[in-house]
Protein backbone atom coordinates (compact mmCIF):
# COMPACT_ATOMS: atom_id res chain seq x y z
CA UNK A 1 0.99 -13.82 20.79
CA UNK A 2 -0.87 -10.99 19.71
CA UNK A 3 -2.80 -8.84 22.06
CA UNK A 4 -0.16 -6.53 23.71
CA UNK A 5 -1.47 -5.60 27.68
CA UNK A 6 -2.92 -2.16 26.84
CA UNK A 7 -6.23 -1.25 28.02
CA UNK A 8 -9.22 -0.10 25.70
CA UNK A 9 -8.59 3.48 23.49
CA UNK A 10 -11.45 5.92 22.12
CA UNK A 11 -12.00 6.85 18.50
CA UNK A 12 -10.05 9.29 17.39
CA UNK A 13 -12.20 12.66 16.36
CA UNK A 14 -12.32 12.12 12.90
CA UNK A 15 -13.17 8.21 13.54
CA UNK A 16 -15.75 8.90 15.82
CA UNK A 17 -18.63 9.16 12.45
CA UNK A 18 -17.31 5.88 10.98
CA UNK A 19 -18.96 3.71 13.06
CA UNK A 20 -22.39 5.04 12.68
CA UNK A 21 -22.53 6.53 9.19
CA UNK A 22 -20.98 3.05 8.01
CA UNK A 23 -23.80 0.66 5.65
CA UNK A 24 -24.91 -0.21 2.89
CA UNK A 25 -24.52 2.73 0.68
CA UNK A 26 -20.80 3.48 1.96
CA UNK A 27 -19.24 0.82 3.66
CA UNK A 28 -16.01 3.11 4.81
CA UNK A 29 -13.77 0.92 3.94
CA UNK A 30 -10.32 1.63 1.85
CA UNK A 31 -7.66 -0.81 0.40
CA UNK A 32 -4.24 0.04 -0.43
CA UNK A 33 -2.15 -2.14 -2.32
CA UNK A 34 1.56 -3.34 -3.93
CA UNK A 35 1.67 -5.16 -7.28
CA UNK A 36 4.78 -7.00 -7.43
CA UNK A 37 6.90 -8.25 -11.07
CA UNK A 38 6.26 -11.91 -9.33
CA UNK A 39 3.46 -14.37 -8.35
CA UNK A 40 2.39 -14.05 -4.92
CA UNK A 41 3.76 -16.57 -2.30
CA UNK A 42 0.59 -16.89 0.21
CA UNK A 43 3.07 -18.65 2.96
CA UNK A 44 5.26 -16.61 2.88
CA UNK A 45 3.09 -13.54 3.11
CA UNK A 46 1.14 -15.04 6.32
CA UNK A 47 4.38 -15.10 8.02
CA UNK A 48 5.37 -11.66 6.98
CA UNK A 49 2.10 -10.31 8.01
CA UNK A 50 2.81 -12.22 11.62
CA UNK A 51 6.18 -10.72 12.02
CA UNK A 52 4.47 -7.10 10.68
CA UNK A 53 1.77 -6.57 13.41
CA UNK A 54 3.99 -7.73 15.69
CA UNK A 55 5.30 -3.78 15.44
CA UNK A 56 1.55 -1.96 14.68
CA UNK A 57 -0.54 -3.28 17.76
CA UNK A 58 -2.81 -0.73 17.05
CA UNK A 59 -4.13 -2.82 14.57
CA UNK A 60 -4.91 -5.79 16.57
CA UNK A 61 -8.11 -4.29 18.11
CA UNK A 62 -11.70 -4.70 17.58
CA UNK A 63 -14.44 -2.47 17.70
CA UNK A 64 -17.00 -2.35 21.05
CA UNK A 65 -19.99 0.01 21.91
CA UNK A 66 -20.00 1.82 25.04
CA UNK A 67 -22.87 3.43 26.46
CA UNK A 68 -21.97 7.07 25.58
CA UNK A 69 -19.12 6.27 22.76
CA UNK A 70 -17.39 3.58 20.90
CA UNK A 71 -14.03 2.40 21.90
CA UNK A 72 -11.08 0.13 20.19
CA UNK A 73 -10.59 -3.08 22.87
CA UNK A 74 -7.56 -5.07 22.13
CA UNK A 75 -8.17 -8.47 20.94
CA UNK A 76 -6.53 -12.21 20.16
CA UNK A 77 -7.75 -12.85 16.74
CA UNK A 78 -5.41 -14.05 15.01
CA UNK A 79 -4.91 -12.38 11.40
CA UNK A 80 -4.99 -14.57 8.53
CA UNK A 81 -4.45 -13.79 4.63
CA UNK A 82 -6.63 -14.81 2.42
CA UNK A 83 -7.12 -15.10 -1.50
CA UNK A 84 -9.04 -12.05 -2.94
CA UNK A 85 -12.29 -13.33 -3.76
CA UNK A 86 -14.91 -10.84 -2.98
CA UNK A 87 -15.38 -7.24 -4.31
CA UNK A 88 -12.61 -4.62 -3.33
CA UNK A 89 -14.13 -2.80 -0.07
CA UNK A 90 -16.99 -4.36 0.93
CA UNK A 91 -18.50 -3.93 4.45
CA UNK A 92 -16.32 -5.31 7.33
CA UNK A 93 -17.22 -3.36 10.47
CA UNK A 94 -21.48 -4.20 11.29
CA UNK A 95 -22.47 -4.17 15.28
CA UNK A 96 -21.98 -6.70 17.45
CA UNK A 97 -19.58 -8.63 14.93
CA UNK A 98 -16.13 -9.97 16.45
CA UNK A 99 -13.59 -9.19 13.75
CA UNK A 100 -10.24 -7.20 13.34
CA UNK A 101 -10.77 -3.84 11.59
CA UNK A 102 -8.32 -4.97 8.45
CA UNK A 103 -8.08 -7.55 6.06
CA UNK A 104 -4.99 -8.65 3.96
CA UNK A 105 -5.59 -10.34 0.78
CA UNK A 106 -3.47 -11.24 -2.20
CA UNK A 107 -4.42 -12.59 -6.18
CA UNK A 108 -2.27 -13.44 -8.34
CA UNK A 109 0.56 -10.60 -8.17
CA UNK A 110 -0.76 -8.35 -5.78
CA UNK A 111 -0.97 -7.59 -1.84
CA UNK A 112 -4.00 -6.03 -0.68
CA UNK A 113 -4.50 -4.18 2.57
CA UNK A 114 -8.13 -3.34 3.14
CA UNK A 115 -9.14 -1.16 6.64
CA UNK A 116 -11.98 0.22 8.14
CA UNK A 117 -11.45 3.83 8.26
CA UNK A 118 -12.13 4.32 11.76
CA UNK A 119 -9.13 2.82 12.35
CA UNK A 120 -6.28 4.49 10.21
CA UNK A 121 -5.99 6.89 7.46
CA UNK A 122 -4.05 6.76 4.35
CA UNK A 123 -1.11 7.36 5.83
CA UNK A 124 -1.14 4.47 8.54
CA UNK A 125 -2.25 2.23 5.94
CA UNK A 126 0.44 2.57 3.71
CA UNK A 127 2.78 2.50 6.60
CA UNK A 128 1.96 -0.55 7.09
CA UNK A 129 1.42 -1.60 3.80
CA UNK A 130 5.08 -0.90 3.28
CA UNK A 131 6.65 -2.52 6.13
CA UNK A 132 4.74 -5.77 5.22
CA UNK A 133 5.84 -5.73 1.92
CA UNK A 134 9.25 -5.35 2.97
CA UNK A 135 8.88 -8.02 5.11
CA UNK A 136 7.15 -10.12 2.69
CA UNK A 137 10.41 -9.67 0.01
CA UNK A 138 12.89 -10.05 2.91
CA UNK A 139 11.73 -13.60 3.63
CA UNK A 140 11.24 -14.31 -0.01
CA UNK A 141 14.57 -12.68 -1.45
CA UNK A 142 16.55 -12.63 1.41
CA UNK A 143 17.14 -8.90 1.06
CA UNK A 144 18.70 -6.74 4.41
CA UNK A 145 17.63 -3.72 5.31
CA UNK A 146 16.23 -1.87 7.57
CA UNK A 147 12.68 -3.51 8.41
CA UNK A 148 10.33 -0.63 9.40
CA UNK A 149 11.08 2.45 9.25
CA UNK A 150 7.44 3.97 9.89
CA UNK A 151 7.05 2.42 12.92
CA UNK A 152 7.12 4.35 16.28
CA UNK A 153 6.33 3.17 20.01
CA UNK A 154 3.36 1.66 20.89
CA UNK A 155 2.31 5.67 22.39
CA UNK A 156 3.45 6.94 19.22
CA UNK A 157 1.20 5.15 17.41
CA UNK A 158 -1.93 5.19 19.32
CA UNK A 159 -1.66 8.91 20.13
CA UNK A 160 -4.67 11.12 19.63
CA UNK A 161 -3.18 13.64 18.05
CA UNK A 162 -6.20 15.78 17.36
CA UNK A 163 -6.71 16.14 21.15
CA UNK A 164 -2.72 16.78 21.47
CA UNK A 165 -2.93 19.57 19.53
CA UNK A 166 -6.34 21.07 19.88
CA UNK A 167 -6.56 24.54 20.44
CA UNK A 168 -9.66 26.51 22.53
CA UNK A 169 -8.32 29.87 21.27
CA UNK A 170 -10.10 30.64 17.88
CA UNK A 171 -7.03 32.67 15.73
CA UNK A 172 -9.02 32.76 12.38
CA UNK A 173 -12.03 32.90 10.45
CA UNK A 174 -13.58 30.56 8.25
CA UNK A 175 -12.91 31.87 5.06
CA UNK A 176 -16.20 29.68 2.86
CA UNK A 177 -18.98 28.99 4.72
CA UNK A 178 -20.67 25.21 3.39
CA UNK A 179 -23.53 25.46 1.01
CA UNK A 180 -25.39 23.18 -0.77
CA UNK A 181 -23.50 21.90 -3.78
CA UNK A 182 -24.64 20.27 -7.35
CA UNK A 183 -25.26 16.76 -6.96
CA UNK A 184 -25.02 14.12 -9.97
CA UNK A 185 -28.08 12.41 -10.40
CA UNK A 186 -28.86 8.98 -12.15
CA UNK A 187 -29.24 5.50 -11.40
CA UNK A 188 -27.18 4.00 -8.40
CA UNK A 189 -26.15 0.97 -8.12
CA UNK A 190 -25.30 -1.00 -4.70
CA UNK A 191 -22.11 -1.62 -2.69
CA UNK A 192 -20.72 -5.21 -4.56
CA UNK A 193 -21.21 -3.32 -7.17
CA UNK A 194 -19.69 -0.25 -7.08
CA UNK A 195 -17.90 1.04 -10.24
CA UNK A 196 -13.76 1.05 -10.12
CA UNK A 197 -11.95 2.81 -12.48
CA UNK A 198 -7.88 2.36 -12.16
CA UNK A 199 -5.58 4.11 -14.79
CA UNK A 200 -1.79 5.47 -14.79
CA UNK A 201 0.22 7.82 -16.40
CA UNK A 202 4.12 8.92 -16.32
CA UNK A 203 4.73 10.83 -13.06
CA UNK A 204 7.16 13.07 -15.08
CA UNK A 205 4.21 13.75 -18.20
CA UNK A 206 1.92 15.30 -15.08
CA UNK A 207 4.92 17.17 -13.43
CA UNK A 208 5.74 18.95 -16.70
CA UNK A 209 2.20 19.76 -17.59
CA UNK A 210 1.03 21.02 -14.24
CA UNK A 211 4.69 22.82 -13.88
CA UNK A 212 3.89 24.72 -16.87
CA UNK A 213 0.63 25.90 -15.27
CA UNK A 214 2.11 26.96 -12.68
CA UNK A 215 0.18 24.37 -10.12
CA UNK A 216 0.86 21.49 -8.07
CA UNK A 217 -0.28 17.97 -9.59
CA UNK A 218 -2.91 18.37 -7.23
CA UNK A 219 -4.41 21.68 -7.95
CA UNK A 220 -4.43 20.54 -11.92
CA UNK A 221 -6.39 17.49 -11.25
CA UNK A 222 -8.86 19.11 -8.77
CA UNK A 223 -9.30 21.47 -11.40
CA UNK A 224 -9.77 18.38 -14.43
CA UNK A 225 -12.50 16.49 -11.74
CA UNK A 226 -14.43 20.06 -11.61
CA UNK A 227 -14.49 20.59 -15.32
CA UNK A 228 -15.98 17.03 -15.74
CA UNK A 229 -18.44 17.11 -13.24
CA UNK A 230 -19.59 20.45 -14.69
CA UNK A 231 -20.52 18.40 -18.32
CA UNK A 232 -23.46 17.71 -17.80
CA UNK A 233 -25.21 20.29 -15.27
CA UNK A 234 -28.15 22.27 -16.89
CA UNK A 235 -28.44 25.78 -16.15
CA UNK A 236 -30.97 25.66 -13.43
CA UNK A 237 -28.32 23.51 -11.58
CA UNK A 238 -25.29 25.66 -12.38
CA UNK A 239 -27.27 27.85 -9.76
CA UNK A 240 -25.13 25.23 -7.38
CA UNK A 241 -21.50 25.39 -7.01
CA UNK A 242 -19.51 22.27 -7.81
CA UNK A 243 -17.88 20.87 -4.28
CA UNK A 244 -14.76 18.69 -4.44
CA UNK A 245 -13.51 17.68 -0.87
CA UNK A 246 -9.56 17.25 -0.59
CA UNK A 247 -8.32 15.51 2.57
CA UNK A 248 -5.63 16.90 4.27
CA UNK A 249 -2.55 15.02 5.92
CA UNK A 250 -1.85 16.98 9.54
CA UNK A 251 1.08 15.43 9.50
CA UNK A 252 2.69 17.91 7.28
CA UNK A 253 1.32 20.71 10.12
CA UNK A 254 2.33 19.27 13.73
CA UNK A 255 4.66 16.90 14.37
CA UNK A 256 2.61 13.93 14.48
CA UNK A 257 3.83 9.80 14.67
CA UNK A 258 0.44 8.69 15.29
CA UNK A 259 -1.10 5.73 13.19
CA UNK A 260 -4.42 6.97 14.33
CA UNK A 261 -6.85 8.98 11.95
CA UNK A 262 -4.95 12.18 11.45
CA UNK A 263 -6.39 14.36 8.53
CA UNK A 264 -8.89 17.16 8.13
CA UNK A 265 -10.18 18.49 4.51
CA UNK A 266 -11.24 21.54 2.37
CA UNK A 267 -13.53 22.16 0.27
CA UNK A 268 -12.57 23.56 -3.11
CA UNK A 269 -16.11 24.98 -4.76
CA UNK A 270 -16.48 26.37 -8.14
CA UNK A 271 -19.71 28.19 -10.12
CA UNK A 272 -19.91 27.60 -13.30
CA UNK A 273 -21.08 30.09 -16.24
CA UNK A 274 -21.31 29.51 -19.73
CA UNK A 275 -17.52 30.64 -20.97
CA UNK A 276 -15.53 29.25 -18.31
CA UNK A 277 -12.00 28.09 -19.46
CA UNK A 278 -10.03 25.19 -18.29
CA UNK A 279 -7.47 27.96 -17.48
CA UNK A 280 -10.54 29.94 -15.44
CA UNK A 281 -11.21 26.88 -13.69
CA UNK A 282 -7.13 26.13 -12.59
CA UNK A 283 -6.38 29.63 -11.30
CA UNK A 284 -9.58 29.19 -9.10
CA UNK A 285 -8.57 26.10 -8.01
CA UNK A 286 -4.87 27.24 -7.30
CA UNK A 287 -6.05 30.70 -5.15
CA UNK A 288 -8.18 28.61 -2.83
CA UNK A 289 -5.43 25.79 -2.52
CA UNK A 290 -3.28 28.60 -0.98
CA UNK A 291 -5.82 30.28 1.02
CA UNK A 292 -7.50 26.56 3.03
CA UNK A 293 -3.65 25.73 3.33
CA UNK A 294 -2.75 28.31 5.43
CA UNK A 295 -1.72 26.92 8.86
CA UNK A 296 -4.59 29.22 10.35
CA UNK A 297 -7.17 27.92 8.44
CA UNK A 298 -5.74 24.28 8.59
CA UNK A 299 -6.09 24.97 12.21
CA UNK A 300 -9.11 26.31 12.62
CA UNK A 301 -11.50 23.59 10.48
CA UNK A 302 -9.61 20.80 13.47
CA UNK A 303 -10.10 22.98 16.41
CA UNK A 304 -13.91 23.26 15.03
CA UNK A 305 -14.48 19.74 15.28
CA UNK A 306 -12.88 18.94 18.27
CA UNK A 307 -14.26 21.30 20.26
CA UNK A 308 -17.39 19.99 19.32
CA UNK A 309 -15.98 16.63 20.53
CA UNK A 310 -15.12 18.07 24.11
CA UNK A 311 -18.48 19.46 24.82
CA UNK A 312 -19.56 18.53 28.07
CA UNK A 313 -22.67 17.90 27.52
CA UNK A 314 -22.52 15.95 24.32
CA UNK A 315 -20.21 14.26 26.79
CA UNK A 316 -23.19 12.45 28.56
CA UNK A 317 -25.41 11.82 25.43
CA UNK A 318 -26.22 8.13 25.21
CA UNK A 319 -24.71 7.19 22.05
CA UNK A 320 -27.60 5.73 20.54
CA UNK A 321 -28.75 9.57 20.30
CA UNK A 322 -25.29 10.28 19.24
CA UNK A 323 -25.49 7.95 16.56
CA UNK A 324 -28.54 9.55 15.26
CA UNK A 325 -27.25 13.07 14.83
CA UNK A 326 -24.40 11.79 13.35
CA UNK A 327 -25.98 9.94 10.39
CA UNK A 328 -27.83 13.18 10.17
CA UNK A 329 -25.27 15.18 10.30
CA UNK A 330 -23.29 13.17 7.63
CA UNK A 331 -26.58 13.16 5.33
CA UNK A 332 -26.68 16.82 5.35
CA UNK A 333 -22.71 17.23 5.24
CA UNK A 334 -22.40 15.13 2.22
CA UNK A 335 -24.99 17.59 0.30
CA UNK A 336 -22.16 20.21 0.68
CA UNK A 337 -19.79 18.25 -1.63
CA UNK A 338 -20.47 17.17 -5.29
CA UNK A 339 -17.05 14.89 -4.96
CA UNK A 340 -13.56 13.71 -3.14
CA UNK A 341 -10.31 13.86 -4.45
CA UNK A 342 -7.35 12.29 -2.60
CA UNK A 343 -3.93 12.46 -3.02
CA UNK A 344 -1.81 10.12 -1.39
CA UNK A 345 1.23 11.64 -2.66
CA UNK A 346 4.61 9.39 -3.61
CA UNK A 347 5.41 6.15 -2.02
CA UNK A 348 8.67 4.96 -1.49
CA UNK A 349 11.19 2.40 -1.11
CA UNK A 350 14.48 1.00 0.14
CA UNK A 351 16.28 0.83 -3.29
CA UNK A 352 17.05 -3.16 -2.50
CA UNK A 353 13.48 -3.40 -3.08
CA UNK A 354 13.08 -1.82 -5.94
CA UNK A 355 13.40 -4.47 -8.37
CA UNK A 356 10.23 -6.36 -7.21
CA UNK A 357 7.91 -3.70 -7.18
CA UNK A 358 5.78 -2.38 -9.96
CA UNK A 359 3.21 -0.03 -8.71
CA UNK A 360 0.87 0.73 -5.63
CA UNK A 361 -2.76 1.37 -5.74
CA UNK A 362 -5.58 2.62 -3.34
CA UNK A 363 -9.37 2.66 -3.81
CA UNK A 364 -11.79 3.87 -1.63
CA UNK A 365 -15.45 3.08 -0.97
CA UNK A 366 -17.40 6.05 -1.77
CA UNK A 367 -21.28 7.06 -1.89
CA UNK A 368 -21.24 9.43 -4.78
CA UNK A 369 -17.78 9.82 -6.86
CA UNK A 370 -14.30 9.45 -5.38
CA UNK A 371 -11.13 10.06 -7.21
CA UNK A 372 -8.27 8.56 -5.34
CA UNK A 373 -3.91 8.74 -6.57
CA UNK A 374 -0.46 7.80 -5.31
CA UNK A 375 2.74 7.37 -7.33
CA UNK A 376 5.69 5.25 -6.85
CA UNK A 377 8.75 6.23 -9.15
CA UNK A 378 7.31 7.46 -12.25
CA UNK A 379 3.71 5.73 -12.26
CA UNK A 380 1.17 7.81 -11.28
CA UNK A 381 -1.78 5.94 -10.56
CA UNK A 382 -5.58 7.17 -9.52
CA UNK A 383 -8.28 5.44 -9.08
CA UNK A 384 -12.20 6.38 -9.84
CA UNK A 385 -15.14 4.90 -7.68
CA UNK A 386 -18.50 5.92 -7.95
CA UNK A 387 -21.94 4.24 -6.98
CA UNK A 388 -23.66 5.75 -10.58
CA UNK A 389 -23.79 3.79 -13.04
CA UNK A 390 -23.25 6.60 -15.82
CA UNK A 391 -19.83 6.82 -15.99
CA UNK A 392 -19.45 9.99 -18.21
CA UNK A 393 -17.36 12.17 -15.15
CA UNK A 394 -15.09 9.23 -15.89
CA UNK A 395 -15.05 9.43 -19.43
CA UNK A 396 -14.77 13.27 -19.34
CA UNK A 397 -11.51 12.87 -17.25
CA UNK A 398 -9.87 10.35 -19.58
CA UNK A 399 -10.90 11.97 -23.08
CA UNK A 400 -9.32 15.42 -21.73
CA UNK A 401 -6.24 14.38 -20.04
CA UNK A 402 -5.62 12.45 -23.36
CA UNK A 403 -5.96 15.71 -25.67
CA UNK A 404 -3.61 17.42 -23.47
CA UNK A 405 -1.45 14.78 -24.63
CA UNK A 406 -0.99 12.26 -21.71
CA UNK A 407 -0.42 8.78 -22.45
CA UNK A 408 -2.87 6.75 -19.99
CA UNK A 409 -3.23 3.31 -19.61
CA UNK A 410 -5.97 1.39 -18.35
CA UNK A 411 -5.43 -1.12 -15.47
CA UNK A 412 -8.99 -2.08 -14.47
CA UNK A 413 -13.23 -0.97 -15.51
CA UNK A 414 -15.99 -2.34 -14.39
């Protein structure tokens, strides 16, 4: 029933360090999510989910090592919802296991999505997320409508676009070169558990505010995570700049359909002195938003990497060696950013369904501090994750958003 007749696919270039930088301090896992204004029904969300993948096949795969690289092999397992019971992104790809790369799960109000992030990005999760909740309220409500609208051909789907679109002619220059950034320090604490932070606020309160600045809702709260991470440097480390990474959808560049992993990411830095404002900080912030969003420059940081990919002789590397190098080079690379911010933007729905949704959510695994937000009409939600147990970035984002005079509630703290 499940496994289409499609022969094995390779990683995608930004997937291709998942598999080996994946463990126990980062599993690389993300979960998106849909609360509803009802109890879950678990029935009828198994049979939505089997009418749902039906449509994504690039789901139905499991992950296989190959001599010189990993590959996706399609496979019969059949996927089966279960009741949340375990903590939000734990580990679920580890060699030589047999398992899909996603999980859904429900609780009481709630359906999760959880995926490995080799397979999809934040984009193709919530694609999905949406068409299975749509499916799920259609069989429960009886609502019509169209039933998913995200969904392209099988091709579509499983295109690589980095590789469609990959360029060998180099039309810019890097305009910051990586350097080492501030680090938080304190005690860690492992992967079950993780600290999760969830909070909203009215999408309109953070339109006005960062309207009156002048700045997207994304510039203003890249700017409010740099500010809070700055708290508590000394002065020997404000020698370091403070690094927040900021994904990029490369969907909004080519004209993309893939479900694949299609993103690439900055790096916004700041240095800190003794008299910086918050208004110092957010006109920083907003000149190097518009300079790494340039199509050049959006270009250039992809070509980079997949030119690297298309060496030939990294080509023939066993990928035991590979794997090496890569958990190297992800040790070193994650030295070059303090944090990550990601936006997922606004969701939305068919009006018909509407009624029976309250919010969505997303939370990522991280191995330092990871801010993460979407917003569905006017909830705008974020998330905070972070493997130290001080939790005083957190704080510092809370207390000032609140004395600018946003009302914020609090969903979930541990």
């Amino acid at each position: 029933m499940y496994p289409p007749k499609r022969i094995r696919r390779k990683l995608d270039n930004a997937a291709l360090a998942f598999p080996a930088a994946a463990g126990k301090k980062d599993s690389r896992v993300f979960r998106v999510y849909c609360s509803l204004n009802e109890p879950v029904q678990p029935r009828v969300l198994q049979k939505a989910l089997e009418q749902v993948i039906l449509k994504y096949p690039l789901f139905q795969c499991r992950l296989k090592r190959g001599y010189f690289w990993y590959y996706f092999e399609p496979s019969s397992i059949r996927p089966v919802i279960k009741k949340e019971k375990g903590v939000p992104c734990s580990a679920m790809y580890s060699p030589g296991r047999d398992n899909l790369l996603y999980q859904v799960t429900y609780n009481l109000d709630s359906i999760h999505l959880e995926v490995f992030h080799a397979l999809t990005d934040g984009t193709g999760a919530f694609c999905f997320l949406a068409d299975l909740v749509k499916a799920y309220l259609r069989l429960l409500h009886g609502i019509e409508g169209e039933e998913t609208a995200g969904a392209g051909t099988q091709e579509e789907q499983e295109e690589d676009s980095f590789s469609r679109y990959y360029s060998p002619v180099r039309t810019a220059v890097q305009i910051r070169k990586s350097s080492r950034a501030y680090q938080m320090k304190g005690r860690k604490v492992a992967q079950a558990d993780m600290k999760i932070m969830e909070y909203t606020v009215s999408v309109k309160q953070l339109l006005q505010q960062s309207r009156a600045c002048q700045v997207s809702i994304t510039v203003y709260l890249t700017a409010v995570l740099l500010q809070a991470l700055s708290r508590k440097m000394t002065e020997v480390q404000k020698k370091k700049p403070v690094v927040v990474m900021i994904p990029v959808n490369l969907r909004n560049y080519y004209p993309s359909k893939s479900m694949t992993n299609f993103f690439g990411w900055m790096e916004i830095e700041y240095r800190f002195h003794k008299k910086d404002s918050f208004e110092d900080i957010l006109l920083h912030v907003k000149k190097r938003f518009s300079e790494e969003l340039l199509l050049e420059q959006v270009a250039f940081r992809m070509n980079h990497y997949v030119r690297i990919e298309k060496n030939l002789l990294l080509q023939y590397i066993p990928l035991g060696i590979k794997n090496f190098f890569i958990r190297l080079g992800t040790g070193l690379g994650s030295g070059n950013v303090s944090a990550v911010f990601s936006n997922m933007s606004a969701v939305r729905m068919p009006k018909p369904y509407e009624p029976y949704i309250r919010r969505f959510g997303v939370i990522s695994s991280t191995d330092k501090l990871q801010m993460c937000a979407c917003s569905y009409r006017d909830t705008f939600y974020f998330s905070i994750t972070s493997k130290l147990e001080d939790v005083s970035v957190q704080e510092d984002i809370l207390s000032f958003l609140r004395a600018e005079g946003f009302d914020i509630s609090a969903l979930h703290e541990t």
